[in-house]
C-alpha atoms as a PDB file:
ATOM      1  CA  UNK A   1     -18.764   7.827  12.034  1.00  0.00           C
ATOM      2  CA  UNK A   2     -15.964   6.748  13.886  1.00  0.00           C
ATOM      3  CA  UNK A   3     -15.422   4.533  16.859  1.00  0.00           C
ATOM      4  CA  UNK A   4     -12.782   2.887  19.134  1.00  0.00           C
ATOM      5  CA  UNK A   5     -12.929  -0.741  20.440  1.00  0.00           C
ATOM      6  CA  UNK A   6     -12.390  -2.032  23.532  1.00  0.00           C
ATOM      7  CA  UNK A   7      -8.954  -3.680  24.239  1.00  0.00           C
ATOM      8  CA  UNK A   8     -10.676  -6.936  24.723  1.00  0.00           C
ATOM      9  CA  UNK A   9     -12.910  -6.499  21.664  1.00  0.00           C
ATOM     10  CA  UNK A  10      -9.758  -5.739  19.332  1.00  0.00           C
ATOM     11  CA  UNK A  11      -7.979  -8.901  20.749  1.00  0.00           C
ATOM     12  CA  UNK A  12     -10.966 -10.987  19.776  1.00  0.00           C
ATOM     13  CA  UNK A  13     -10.820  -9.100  16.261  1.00  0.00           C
ATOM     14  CA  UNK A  14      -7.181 -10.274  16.077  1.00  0.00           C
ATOM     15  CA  UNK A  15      -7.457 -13.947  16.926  1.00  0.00           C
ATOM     16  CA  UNK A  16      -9.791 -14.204  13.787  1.00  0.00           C
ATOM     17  CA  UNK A  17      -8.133 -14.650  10.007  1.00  0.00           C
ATOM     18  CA  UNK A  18      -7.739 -11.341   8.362  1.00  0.00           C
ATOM     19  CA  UNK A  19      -6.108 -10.003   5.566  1.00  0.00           C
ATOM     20  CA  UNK A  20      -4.511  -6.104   6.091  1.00  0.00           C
ATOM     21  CA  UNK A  21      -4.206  -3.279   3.413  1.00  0.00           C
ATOM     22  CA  UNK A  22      -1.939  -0.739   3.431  1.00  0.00           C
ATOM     23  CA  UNK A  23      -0.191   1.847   1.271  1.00  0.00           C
ATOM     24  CA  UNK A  24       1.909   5.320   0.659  1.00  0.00           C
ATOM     25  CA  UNK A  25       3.974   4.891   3.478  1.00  0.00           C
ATOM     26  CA  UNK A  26       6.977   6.681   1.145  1.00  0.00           C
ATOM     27  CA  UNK A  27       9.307   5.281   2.994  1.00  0.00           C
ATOM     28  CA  UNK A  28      13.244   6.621   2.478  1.00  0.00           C
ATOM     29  CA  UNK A  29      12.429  10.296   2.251  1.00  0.00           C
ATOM     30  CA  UNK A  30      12.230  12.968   4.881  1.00  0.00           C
ATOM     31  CA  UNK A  31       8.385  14.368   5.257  1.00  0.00           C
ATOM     32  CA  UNK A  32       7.699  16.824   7.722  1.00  0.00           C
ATOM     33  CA  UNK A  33       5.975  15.835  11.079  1.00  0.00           C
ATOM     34  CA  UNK A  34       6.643  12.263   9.259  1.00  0.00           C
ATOM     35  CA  UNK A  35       9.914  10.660  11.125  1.00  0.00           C
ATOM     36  CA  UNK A  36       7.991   8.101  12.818  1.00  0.00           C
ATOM     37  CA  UNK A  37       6.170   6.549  10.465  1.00  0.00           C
ATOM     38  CA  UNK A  38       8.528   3.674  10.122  1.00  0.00           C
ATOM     39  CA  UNK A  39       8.898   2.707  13.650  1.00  0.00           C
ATOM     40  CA  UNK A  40       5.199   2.970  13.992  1.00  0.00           C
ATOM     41  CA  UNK A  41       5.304   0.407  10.491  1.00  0.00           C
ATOM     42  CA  UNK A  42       7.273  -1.894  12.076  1.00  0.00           C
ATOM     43  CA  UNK A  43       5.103  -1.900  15.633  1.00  0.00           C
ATOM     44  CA  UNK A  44       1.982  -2.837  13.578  1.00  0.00           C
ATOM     45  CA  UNK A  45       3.400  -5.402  11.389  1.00  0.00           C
ATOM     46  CA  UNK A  46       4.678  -7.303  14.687  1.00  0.00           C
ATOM     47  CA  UNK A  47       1.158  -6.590  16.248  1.00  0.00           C
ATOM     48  CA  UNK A  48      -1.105  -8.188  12.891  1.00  0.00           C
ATOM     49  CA  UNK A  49       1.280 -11.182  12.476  1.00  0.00           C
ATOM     50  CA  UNK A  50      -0.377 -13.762  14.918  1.00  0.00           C
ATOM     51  CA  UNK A  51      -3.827 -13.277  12.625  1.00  0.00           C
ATOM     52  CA  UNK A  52      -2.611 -12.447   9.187  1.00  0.00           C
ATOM     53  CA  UNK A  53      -3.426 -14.666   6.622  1.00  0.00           C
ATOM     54  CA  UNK A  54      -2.400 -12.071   4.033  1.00  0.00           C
ATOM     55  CA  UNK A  55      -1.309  -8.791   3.833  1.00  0.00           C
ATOM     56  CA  UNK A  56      -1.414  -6.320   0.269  1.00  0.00           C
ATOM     57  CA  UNK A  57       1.186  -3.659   0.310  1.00  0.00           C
ATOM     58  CA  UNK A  58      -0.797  -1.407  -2.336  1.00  0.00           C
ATOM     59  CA  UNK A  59       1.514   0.576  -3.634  1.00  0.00           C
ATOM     60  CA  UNK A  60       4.332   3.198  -2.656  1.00  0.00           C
ATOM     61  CA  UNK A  61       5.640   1.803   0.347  1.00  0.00           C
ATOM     62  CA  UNK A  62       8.813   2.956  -0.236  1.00  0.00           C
ATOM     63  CA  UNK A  63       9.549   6.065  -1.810  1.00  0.00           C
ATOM     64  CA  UNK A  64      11.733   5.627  -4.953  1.00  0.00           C
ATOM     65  CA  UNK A  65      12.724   2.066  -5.614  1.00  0.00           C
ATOM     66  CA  UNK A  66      15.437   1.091  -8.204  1.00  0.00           C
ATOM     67  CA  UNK A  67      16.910  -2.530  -8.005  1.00  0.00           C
ATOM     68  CA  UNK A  68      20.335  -3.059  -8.693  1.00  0.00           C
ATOM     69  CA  UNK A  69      22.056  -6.523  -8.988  1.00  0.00           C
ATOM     70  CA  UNK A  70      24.407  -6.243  -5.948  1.00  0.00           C
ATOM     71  CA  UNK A  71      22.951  -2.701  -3.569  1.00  0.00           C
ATOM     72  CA  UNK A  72      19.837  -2.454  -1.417  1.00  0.00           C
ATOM     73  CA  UNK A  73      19.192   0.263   0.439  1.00  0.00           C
ATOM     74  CA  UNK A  74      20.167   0.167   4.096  1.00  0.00           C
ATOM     75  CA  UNK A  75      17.472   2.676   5.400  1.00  0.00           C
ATOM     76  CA  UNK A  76      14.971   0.157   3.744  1.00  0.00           C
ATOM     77  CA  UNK A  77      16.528  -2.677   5.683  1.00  0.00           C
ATOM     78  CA  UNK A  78      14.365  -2.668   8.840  1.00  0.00           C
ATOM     79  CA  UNK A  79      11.287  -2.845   6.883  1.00  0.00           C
ATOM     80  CA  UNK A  80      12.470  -5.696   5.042  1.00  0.00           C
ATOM     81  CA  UNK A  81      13.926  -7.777   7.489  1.00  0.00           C
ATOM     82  CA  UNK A  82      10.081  -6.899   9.242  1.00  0.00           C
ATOM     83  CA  UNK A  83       8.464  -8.346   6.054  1.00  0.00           C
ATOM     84  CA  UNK A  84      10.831 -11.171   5.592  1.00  0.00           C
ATOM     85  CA  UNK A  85       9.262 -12.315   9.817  1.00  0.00           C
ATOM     86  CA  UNK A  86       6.092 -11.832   8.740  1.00  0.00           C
ATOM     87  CA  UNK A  87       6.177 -13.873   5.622  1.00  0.00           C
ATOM     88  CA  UNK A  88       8.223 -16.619   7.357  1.00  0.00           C
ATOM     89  CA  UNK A  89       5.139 -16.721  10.340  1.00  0.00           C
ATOM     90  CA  UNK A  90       2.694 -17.411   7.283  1.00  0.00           C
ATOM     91  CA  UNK A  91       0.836 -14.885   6.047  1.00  0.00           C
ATOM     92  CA  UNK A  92       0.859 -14.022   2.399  1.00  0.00           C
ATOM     93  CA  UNK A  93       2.266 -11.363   1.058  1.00  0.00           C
ATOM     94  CA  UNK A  94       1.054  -9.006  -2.207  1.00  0.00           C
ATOM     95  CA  UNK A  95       2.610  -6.008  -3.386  1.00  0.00           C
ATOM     96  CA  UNK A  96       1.182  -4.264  -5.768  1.00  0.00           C
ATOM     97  CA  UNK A  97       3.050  -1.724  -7.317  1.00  0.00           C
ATOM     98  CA  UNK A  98       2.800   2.011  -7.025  1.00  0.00           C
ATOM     99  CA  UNK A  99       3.863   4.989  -8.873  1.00  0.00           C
ATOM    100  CA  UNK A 100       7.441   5.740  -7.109  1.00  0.00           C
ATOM    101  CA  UNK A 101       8.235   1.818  -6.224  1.00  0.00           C
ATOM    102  CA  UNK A 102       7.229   0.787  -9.555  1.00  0.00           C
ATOM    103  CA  UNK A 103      10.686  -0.686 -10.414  1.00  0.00           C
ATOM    104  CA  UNK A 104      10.782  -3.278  -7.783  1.00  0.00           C
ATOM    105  CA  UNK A 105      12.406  -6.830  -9.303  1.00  0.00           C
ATOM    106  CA  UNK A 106      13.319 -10.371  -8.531  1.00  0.00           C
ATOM    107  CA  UNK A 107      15.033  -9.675  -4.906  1.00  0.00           C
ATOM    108  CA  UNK A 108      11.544  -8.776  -3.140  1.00  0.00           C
ATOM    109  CA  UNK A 109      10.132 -11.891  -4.604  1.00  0.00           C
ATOM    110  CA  UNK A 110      12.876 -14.322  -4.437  1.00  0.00           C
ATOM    111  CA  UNK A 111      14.652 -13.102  -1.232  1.00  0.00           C
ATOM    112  CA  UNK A 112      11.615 -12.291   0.880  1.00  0.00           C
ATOM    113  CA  UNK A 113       9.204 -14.208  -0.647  1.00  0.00           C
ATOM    114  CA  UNK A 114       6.335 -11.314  -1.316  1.00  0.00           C
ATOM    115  CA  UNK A 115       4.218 -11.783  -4.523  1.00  0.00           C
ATOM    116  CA  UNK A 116       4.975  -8.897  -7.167  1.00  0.00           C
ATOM    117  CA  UNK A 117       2.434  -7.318  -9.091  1.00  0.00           C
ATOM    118  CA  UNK A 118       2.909  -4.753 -11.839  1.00  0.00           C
ATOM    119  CA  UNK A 119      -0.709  -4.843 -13.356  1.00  0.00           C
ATOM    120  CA  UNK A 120      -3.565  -4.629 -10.463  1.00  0.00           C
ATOM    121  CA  UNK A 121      -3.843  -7.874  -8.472  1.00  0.00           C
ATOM    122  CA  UNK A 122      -7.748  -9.708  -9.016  1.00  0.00           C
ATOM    123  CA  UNK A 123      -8.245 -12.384  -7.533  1.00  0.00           C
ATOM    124  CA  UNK A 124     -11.104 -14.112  -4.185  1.00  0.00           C
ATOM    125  CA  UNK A 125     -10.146 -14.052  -0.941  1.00  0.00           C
ATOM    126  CA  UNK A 126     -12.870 -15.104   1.884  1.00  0.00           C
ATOM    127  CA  UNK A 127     -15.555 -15.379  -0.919  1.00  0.00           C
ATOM    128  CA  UNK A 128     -15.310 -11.918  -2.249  1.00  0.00           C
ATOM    129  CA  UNK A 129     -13.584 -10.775  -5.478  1.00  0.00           C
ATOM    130  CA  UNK A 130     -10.747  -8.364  -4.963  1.00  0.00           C
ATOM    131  CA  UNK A 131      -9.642  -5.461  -6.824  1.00  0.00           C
ATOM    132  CA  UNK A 132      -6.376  -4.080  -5.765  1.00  0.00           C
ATOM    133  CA  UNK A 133      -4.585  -1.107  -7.303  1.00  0.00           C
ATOM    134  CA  UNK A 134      -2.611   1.288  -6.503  1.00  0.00           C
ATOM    135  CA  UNK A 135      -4.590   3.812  -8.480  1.00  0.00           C
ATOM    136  CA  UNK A 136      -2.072   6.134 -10.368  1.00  0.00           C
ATOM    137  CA  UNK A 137      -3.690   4.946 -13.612  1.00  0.00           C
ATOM    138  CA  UNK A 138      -6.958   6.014 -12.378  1.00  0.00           C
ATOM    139  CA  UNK A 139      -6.658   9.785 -12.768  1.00  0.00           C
ATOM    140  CA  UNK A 140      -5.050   9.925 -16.449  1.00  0.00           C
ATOM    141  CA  UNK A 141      -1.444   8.954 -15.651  1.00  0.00           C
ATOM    142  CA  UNK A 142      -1.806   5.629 -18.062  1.00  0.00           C
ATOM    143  CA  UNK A 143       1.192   7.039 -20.261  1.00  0.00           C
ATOM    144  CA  UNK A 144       3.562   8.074 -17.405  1.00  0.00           C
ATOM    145  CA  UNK A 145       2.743   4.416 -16.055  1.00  0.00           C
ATOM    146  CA  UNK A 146       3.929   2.709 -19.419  1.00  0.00           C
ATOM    147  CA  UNK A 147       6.927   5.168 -19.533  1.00  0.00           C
ATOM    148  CA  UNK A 148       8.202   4.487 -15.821  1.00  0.00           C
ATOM    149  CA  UNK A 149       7.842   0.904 -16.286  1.00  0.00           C
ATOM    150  CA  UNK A 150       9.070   0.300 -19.540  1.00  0.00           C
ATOM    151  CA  UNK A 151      12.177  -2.203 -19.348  1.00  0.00           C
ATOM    152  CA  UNK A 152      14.676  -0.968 -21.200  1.00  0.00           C
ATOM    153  CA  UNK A 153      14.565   2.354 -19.635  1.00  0.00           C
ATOM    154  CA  UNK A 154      14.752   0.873 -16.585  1.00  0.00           C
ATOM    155  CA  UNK A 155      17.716  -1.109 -17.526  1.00  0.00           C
ATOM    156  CA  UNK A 156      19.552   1.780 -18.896  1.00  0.00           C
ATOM    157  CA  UNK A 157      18.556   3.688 -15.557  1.00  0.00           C
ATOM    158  CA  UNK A 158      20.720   0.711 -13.483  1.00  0.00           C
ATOM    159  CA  UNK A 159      23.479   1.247 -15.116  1.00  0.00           C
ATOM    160  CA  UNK A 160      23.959   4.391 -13.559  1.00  0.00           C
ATOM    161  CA  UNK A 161      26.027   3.724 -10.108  1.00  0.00           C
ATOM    162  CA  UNK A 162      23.587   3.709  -7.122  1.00  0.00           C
ATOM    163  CA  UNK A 163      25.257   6.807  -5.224  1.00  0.00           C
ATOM    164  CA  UNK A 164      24.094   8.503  -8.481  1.00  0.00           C
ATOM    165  CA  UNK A 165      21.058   6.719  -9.315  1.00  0.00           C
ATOM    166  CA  UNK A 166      19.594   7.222  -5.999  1.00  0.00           C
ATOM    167  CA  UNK A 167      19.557  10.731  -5.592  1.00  0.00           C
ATOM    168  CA  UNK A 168      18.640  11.535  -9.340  1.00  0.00           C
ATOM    169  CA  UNK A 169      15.455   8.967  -8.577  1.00  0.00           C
ATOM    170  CA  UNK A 170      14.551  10.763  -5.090  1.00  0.00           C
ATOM    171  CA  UNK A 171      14.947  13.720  -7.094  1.00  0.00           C
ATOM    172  CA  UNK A 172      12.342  13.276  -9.855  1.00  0.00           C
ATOM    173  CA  UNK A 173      10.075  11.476  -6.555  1.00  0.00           C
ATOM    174  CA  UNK A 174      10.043  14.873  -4.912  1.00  0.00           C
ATOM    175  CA  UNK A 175       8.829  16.054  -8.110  1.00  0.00           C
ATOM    176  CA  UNK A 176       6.101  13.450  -8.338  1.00  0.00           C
ATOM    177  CA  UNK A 177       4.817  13.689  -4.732  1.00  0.00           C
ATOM    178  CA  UNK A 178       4.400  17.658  -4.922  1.00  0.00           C
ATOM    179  CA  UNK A 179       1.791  16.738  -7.755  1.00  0.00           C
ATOM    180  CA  UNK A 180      -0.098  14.766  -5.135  1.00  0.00           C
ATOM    181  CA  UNK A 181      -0.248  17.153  -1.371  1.00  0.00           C
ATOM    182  CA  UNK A 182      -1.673  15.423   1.550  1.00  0.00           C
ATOM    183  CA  UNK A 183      -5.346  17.130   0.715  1.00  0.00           C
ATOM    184  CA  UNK A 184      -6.412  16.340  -2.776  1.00  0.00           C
ATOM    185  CA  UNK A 185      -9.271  17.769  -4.398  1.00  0.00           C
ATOM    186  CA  UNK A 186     -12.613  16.667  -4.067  1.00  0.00           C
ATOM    187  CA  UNK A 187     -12.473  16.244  -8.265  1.00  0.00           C
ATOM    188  CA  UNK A 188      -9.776  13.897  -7.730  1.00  0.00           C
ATOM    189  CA  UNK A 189     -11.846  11.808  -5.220  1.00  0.00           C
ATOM    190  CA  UNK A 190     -14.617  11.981  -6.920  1.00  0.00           C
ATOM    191  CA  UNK A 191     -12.787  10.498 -10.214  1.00  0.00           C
ATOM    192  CA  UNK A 192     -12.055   7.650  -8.178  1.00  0.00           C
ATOM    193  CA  UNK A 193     -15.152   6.360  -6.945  1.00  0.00           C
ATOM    194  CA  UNK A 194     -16.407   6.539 -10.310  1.00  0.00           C
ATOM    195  CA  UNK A 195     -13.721   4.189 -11.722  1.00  0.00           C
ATOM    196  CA  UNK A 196     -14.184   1.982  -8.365  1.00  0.00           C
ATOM    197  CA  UNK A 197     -17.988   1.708  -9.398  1.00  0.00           C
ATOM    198  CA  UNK A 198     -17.303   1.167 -13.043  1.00  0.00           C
ATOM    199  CA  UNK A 199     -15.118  -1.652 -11.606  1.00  0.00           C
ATOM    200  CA  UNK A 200     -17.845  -2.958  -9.128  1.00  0.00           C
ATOM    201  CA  UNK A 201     -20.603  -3.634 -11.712  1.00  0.00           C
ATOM    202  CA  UNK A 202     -21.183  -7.416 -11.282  1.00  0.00           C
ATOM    203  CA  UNK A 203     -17.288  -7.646 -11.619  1.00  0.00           C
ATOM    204  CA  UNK A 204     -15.975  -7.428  -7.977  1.00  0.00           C
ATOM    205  CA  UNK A 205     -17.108  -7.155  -4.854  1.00  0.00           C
ATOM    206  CA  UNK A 206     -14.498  -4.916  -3.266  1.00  0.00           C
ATOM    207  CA  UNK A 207     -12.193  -2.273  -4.982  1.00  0.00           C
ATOM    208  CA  UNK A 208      -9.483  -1.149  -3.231  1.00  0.00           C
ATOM    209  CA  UNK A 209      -6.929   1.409  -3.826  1.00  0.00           C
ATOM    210  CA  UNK A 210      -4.185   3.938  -2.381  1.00  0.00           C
ATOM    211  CA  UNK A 211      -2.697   7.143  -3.854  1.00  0.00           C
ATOM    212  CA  UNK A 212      -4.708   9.805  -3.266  1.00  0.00           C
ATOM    213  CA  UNK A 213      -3.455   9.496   0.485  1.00  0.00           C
ATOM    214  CA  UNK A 214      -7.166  10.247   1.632  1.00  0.00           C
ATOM    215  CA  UNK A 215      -8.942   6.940   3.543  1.00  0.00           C
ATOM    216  CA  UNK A 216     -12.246   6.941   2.386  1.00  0.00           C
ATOM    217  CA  UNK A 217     -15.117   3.827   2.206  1.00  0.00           C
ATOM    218  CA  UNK A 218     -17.995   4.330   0.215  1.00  0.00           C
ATOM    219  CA  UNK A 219     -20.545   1.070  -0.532  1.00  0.00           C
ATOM    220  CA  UNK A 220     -22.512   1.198  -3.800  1.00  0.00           C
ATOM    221  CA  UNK A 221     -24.965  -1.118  -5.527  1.00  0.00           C
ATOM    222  CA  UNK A 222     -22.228  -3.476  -6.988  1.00  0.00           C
ATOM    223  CA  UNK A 223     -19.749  -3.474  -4.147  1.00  0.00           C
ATOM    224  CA  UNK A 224     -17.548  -1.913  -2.239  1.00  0.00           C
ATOM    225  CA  UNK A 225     -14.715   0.929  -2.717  1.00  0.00           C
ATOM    226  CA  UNK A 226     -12.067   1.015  -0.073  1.00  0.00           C
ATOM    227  CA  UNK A 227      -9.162   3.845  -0.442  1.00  0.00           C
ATOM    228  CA  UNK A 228      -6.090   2.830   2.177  1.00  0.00           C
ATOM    229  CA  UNK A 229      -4.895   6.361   2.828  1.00  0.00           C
ATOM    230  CA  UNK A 230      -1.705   7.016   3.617  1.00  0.00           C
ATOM    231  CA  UNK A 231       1.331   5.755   6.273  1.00  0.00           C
ATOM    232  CA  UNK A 232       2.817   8.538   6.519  1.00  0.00           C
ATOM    233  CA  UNK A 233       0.878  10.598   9.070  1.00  0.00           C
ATOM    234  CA  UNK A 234      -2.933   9.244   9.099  1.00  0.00           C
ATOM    235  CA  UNK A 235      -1.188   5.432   9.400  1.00  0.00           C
ATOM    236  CA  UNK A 236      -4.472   3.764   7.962  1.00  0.00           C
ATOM    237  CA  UNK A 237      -5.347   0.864   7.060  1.00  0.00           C
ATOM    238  CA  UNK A 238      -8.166  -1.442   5.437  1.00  0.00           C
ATOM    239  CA  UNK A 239      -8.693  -4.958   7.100  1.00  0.00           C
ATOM    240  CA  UNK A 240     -11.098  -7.631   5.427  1.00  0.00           C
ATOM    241  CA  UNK A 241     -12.766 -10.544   7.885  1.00  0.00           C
ATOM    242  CA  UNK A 242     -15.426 -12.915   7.377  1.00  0.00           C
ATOM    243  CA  UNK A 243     -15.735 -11.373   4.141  1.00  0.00           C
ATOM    244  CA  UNK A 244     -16.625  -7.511   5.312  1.00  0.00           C
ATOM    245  CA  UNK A 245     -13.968  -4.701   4.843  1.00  0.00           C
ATOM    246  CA  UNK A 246     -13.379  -2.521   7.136  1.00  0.00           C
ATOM    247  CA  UNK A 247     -11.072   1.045   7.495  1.00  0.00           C
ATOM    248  CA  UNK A 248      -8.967   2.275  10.327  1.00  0.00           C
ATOM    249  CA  UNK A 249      -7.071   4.027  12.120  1.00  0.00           C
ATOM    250  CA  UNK A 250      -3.371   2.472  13.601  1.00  0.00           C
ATOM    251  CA  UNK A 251      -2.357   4.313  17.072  1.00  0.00           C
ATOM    252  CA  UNK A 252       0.646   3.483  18.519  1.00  0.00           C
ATOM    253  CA  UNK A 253       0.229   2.051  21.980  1.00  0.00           C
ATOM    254  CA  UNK A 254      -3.352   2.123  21.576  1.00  0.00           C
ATOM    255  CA  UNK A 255      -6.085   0.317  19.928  1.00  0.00           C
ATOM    256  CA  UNK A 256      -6.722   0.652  16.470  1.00  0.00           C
ATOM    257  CA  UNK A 257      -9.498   3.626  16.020  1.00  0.00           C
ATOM    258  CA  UNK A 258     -12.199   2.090  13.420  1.00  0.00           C
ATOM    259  CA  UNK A 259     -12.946   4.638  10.479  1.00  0.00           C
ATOM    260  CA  UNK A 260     -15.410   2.937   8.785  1.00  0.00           C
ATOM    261  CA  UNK A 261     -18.180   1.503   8.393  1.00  0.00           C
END
């Protein structure tokens, strides 16, 4: 069921400490219908950072990542500078990597300040034990994982020049993405709960993951599984207060639709 607070309720919501969830933007890549999905990115970063105590980037925010010594992408370098405000203000910053940003190094961590991680991120955070993945090992792409992010083909990889290592890497991304439409099947959904639940079994409390691009919320005996969604047209998010998370809906110039529960 789905619901939309008041103006007054949301601001109430937003005085309060609470950490934010997102991932799959795909940022740096033209999508369809998709061109505004980093000006509506940078609008709700400014709008959470007054009550963000943290913020988890779970994976794929950008579309194809490759770190060289001495280049950064300019059409990443709203976004960053937008992260870089928000981590100065205070709030704590994870990124957890995804399948097409999986190369991201020292500059993200060093320059901006956000905490890297390559393996899923576990850790408590308002009492509950967290879970966060970006979820393309969940499905049976553990040996494409391993390959991606294996060093030395990464380092070999860099020492191609950027105007040629770019477009080779956006490339093989297209190839990637057209693996994983918008709509994925209800097998592929289904896979995941099951691996959230495995997870949930007097482990953690709350699971959380992106990838499939489809925001979803389902509570089972052991805890709670929370899929992000997708930025790139659904612009959802998960938010955890006082301990409860929660999935919705950004809408530019409006207030936030809640998803679920």
């Amino acid at each position: 069921m789905t619901n939309c607070l008041s103006s007054i309720d949301y601001l109430i919501l937003m005085n309060k400490k609470i950490a934010y969830f997102i991932s799959d933007a795909h940022l740096g890549i033209h999508l369809p219908g998709c061109d505004d999905r980093e000006s509506v990115l940078l609008s709700f970063l400014r709008e959470i950072s007054a009550g963000a105590t943290h913020l988890f980037i779970v994976g794929d925010l950008f579309d194809f990542w490759i770190e060289y010594r001495h280049a950064i992408r300019p059409d990443y370098f709203r976004v960053l500078v937008a992260l870089d405000e928000l981590a100065r203000s205070g709030t704590e910053i994870h990124y957890c990597l995804g399948n097409h940003d999986f190369a991201i190094g020292s500059f993200i961590e060093d320059t901006i300040g956000i905490t890297v991680h390559p393996d899923p991120f576990r850790g408590t955070l308002q009492g509950k034990k967290l879970y966060v993945t970006h979820g393309d090992e969940l499905n049976g792409n553990r040996i494409l994982r391993r390959v991606l992010r294996n060093p030395i083909l990464q380092a070999v990889y860099k020492a191609l020049h950027p105007n040629l290592g770019v477009p080779l890497g956006e490339f093989f991304s297209r190839l990637s993405r057209n693996h994983l439409p918008d709509h994925v099947s209800e097998e592929i959904l289904e896979e995941y709960r099951r691996e959230a639940e495995a997870h949930l079994r007097g482990v953690e409390d709350i699971f959380i993951a992106g990838h499939t691009h489809v925001p979803e919320l389902c509570c089972f005996e052991g805890g709670v599984y929370c899929n992000t969604g997708n930025w790139m047209s659904r612009y959802s998010f998960a938010r955890l207060s006082d301990g409860e998370i929660s999935l919705w809906q950004y809408q530019p110039g409006q207030t936030p639709r809640r998803l679920a529960p």
